[in-house]
Protein backbone atom coordinates (compact mmCIF):
# COMPACT_ATOMS: atom_id res chain seq x y z
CA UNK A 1 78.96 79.64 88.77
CA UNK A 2 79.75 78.80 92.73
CA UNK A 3 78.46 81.19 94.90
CA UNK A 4 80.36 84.01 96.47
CA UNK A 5 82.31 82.68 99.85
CA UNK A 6 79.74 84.34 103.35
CA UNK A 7 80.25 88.24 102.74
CA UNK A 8 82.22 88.87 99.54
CA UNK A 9 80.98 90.99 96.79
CA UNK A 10 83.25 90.37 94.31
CA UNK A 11 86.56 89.15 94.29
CA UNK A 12 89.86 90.65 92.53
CA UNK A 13 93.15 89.35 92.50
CA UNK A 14 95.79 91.71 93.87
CA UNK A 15 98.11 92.91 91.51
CA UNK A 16 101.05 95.25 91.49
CA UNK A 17 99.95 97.10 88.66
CA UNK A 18 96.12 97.90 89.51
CA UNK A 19 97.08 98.04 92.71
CA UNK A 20 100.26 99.59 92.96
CA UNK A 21 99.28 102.89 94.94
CA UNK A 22 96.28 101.69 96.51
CA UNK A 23 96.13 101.40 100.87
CA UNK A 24 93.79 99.83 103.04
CA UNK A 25 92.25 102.23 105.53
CA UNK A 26 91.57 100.93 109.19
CA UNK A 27 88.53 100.36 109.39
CA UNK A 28 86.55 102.26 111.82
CA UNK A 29 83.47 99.72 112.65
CA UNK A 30 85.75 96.57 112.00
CA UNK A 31 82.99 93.68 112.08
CA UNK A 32 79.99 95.64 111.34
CA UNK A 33 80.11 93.24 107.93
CA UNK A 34 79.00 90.61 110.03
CA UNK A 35 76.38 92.08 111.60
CA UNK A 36 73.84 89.87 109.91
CA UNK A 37 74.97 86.73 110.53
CA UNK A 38 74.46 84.26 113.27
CA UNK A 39 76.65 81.18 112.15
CA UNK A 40 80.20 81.99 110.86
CA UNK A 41 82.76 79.52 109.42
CA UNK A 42 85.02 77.80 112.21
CA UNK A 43 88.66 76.31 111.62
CA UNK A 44 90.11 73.57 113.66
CA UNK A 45 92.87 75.88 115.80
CA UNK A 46 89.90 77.43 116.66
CA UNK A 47 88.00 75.14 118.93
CA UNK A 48 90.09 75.37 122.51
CA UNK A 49 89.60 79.81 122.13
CA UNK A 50 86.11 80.04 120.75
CA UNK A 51 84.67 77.42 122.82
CA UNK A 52 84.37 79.80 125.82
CA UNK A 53 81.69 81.48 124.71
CA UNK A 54 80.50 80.49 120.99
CA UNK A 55 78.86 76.96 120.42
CA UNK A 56 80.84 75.25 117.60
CA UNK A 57 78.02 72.83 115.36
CA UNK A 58 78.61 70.80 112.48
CA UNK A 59 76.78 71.35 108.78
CA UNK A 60 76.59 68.68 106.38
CA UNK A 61 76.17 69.41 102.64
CA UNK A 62 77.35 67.72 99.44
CA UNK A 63 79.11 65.01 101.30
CA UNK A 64 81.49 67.11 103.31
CA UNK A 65 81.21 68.35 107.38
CA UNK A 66 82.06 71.68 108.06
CA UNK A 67 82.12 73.65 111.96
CA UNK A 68 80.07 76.73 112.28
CA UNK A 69 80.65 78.78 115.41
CA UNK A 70 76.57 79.89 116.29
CA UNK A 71 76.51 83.52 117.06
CA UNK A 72 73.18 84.64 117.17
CA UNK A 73 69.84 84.00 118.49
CA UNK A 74 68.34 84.60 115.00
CA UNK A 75 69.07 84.09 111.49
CA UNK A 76 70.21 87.38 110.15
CA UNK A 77 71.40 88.89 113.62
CA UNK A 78 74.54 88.40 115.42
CA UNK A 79 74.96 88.62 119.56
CA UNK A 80 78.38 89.08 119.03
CA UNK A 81 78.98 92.53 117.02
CA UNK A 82 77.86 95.38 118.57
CA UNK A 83 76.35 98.67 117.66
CA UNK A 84 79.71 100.43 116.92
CA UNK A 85 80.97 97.27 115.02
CA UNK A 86 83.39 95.74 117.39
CA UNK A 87 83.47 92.22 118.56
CA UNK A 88 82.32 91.24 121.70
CA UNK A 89 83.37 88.19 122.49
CA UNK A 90 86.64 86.92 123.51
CA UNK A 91 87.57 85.41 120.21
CA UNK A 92 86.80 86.95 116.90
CA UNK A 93 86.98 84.49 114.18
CA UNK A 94 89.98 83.84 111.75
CA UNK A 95 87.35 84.22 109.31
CA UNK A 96 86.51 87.62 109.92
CA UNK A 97 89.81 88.35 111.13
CA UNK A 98 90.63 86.98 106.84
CA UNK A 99 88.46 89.70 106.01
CA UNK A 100 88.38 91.50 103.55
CA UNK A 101 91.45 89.29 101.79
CA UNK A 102 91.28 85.73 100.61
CA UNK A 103 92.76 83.31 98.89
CA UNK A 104 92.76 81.73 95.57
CA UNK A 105 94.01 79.89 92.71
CA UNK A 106 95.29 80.58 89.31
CA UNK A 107 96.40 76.86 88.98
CA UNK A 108 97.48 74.20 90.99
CA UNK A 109 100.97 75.79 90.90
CA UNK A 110 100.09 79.20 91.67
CA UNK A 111 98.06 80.80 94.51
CA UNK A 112 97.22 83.96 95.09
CA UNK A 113 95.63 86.61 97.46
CA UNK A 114 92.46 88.76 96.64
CA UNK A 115 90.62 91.62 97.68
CA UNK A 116 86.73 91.95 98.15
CA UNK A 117 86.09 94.43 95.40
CA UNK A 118 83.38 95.88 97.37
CA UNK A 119 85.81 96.66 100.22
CA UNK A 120 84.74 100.45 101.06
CA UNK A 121 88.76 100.50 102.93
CA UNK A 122 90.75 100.24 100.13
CA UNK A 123 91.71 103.43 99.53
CA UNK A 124 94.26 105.32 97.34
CA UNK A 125 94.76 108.43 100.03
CA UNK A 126 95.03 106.78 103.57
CA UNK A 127 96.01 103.58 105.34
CA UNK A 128 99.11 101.53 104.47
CA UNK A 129 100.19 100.91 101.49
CA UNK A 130 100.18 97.17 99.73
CA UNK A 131 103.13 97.95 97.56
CA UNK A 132 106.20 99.51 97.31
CA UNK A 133 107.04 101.85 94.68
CA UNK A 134 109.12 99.25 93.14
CA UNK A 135 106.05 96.90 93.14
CA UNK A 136 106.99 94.47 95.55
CA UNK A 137 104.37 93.57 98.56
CA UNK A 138 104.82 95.95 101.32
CA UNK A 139 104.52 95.34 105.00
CA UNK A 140 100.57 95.06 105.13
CA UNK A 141 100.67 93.36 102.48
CA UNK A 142 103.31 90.70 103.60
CA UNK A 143 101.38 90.51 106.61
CA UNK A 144 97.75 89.37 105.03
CA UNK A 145 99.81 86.96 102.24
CA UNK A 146 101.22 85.08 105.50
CA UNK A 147 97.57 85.05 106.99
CA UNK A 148 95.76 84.12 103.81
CA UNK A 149 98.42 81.09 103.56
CA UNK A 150 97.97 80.05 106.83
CA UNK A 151 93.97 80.16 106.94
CA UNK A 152 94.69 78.10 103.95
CA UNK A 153 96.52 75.28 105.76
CA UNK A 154 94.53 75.37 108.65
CA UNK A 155 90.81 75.15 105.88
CA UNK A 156 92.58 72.08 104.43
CA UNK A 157 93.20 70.64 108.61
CA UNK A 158 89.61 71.03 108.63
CA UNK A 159 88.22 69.68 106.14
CA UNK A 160 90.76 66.59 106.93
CA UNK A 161 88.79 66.45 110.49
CA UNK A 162 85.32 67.09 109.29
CA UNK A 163 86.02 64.11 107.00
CA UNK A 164 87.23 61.79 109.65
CA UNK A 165 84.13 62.78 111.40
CA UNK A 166 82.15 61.79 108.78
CA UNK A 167 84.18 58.42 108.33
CA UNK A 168 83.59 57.25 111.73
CA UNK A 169 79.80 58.16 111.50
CA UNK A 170 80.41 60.39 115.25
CA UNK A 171 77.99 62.82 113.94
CA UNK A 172 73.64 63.26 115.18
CA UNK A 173 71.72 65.41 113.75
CA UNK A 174 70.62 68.35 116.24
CA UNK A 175 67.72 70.39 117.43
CA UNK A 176 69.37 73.93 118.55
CA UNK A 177 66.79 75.57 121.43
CA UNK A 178 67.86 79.08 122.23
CA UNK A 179 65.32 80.91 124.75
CA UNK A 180 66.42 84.76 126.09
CA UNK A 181 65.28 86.22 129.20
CA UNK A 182 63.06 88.56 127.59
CA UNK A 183 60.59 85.25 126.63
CA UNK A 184 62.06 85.33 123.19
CA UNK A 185 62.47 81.53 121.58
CA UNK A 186 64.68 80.57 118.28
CA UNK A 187 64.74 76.52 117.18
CA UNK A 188 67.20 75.49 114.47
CA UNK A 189 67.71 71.92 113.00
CA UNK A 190 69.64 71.04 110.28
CA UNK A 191 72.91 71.20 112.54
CA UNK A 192 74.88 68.23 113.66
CA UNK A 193 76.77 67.73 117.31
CA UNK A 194 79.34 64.42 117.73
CA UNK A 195 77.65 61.63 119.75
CA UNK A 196 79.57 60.97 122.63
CA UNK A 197 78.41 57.64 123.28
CA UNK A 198 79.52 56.45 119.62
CA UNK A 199 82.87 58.07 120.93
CA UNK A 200 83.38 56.45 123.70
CA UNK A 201 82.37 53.09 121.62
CA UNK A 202 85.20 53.89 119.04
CA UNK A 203 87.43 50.99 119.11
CA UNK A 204 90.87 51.17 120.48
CA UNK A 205 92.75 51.33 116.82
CA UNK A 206 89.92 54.51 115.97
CA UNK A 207 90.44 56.21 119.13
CA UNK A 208 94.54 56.11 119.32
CA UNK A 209 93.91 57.21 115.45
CA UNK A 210 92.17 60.26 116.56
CA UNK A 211 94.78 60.84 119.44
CA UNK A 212 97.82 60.85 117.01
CA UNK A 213 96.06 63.27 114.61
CA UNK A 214 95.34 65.80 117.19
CA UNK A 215 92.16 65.79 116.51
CA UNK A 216 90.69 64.87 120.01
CA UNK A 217 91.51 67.92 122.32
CA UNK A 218 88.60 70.03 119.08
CA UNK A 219 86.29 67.14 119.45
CA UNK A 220 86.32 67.71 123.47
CA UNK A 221 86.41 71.59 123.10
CA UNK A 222 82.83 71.11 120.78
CA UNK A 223 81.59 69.24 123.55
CA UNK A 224 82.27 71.49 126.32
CA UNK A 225 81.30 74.82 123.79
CA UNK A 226 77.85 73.21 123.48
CA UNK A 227 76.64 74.29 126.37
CA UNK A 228 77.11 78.36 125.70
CA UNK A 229 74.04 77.52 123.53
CA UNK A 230 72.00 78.66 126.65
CA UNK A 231 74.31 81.61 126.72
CA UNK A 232 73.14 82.62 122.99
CA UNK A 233 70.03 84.27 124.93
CA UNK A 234 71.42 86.05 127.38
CA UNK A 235 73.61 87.91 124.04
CA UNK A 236 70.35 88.39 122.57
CA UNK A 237 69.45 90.55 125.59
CA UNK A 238 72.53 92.35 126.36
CA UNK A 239 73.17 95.87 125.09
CA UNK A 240 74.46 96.30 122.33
């Protein structure tokens, strides 16, 4: 069985029976789930935001290159969500933002949105409602089926770019150095960071390739996000 995606419990498919009269409550500490984390998933649209303030890394596993957006000094701690829950950077990430919906598939044909059954907001006495008495999706839950489908599309942009990445061997491995200002020290390899010289040694046909894809405005917002790794430990020491 595949492990649970970062954060899920348990997943349930939203239906208009089980479902019909349940709401999600607004959630009072909205990214205290995240709390314990200090890489979170990154998508491609994200790059040019979250490179102002969160270094965006590569991980490779089973043949495939995904973008992590670093976020803490530490495994198991995150800079960026503070004591009452709340994000404290400038750009919270569409995967938290996703949360706690997602999306999944019944068959090639049909797709549908689910729920984190461990979700402590969904609630039968407050919040909005997800359907309408005559079952169909109501406004929240219009909202979220738009979102889920467009994380979707954007995922499948990003795993198109990781892949290209890969393709034109542009990834090095990575040694991550994070000191604070308290003397505190964190090292983390594993990670990978594009190589600018074998960029910049791409031939002409590879580089125009990259242009018409849109692919090389990310690559030069990775660049320019990897130096907030300094920035990681001066989080770490900020109040929370």
């Amino acid at each position: 069985m595949a492990p649970l995606p970062l954060f899920y419990s348990s997943i349930a498919v939203i239906d208009r029976d089980t479902h019909r009269q349940a709401r999600i409550a607004p959630a009072e500490r909205p990214y205290a789930f995240a709390a314990g984390s200090h890489v979170l998933p990154a998508l491609l649209a994200e790059f040019a935001p979250g490179c102002r303030d969160m270094p965006i890394l590569f991980l490779e596993e089973n043949g495939t290159v995904s973008p992590l957006f670093m976020v803490g000094m530490r495994p198991g701690e995150s800079c960026f969500v503070d004591g009452d829950g709340r994000w404290r950077g400038r750009h919270a990430p569409a995967y938290l933002r996703r949360y706690p919906f997602i999306g999944g598939e019944i068959s090639s044909e049909r797709q549908v949105v689910c729920i984190d059954g461990g979700f402590a907001g969904l609630d039968k006495a407050e919040g909005e409602r997800l359907f309408q008495d005559d079952g169909e999706p109501a406004g929240a839950l219009q909202r979220v089926i738009a979102f889920v489908a467009e994380y979707s599309e954007a995922a499948e942009r990003t795993a198109a770019f990781g892949a290209q990445l890969k393709t034109l061997d542009l990834l090095q491995t990575v040694t991550i150095e994070i000191r604070s200002a308290d003397g505190g020290h964190s090292s983390f390899s594993g990670f990978a960071a594009v190589d600018e010289q074998r960029l910049n040694a791409l031939p002409d046909d590879a580089w125009l390739d990259l242009r018409r894809k849109g692919y090389l405005g990310p690559i030069q917002a990775h660049l320019i996000s990897l130096t907030n790794v300094s920035l990681l430990g001066e989080w770490a020491t900020r109040p929370a």
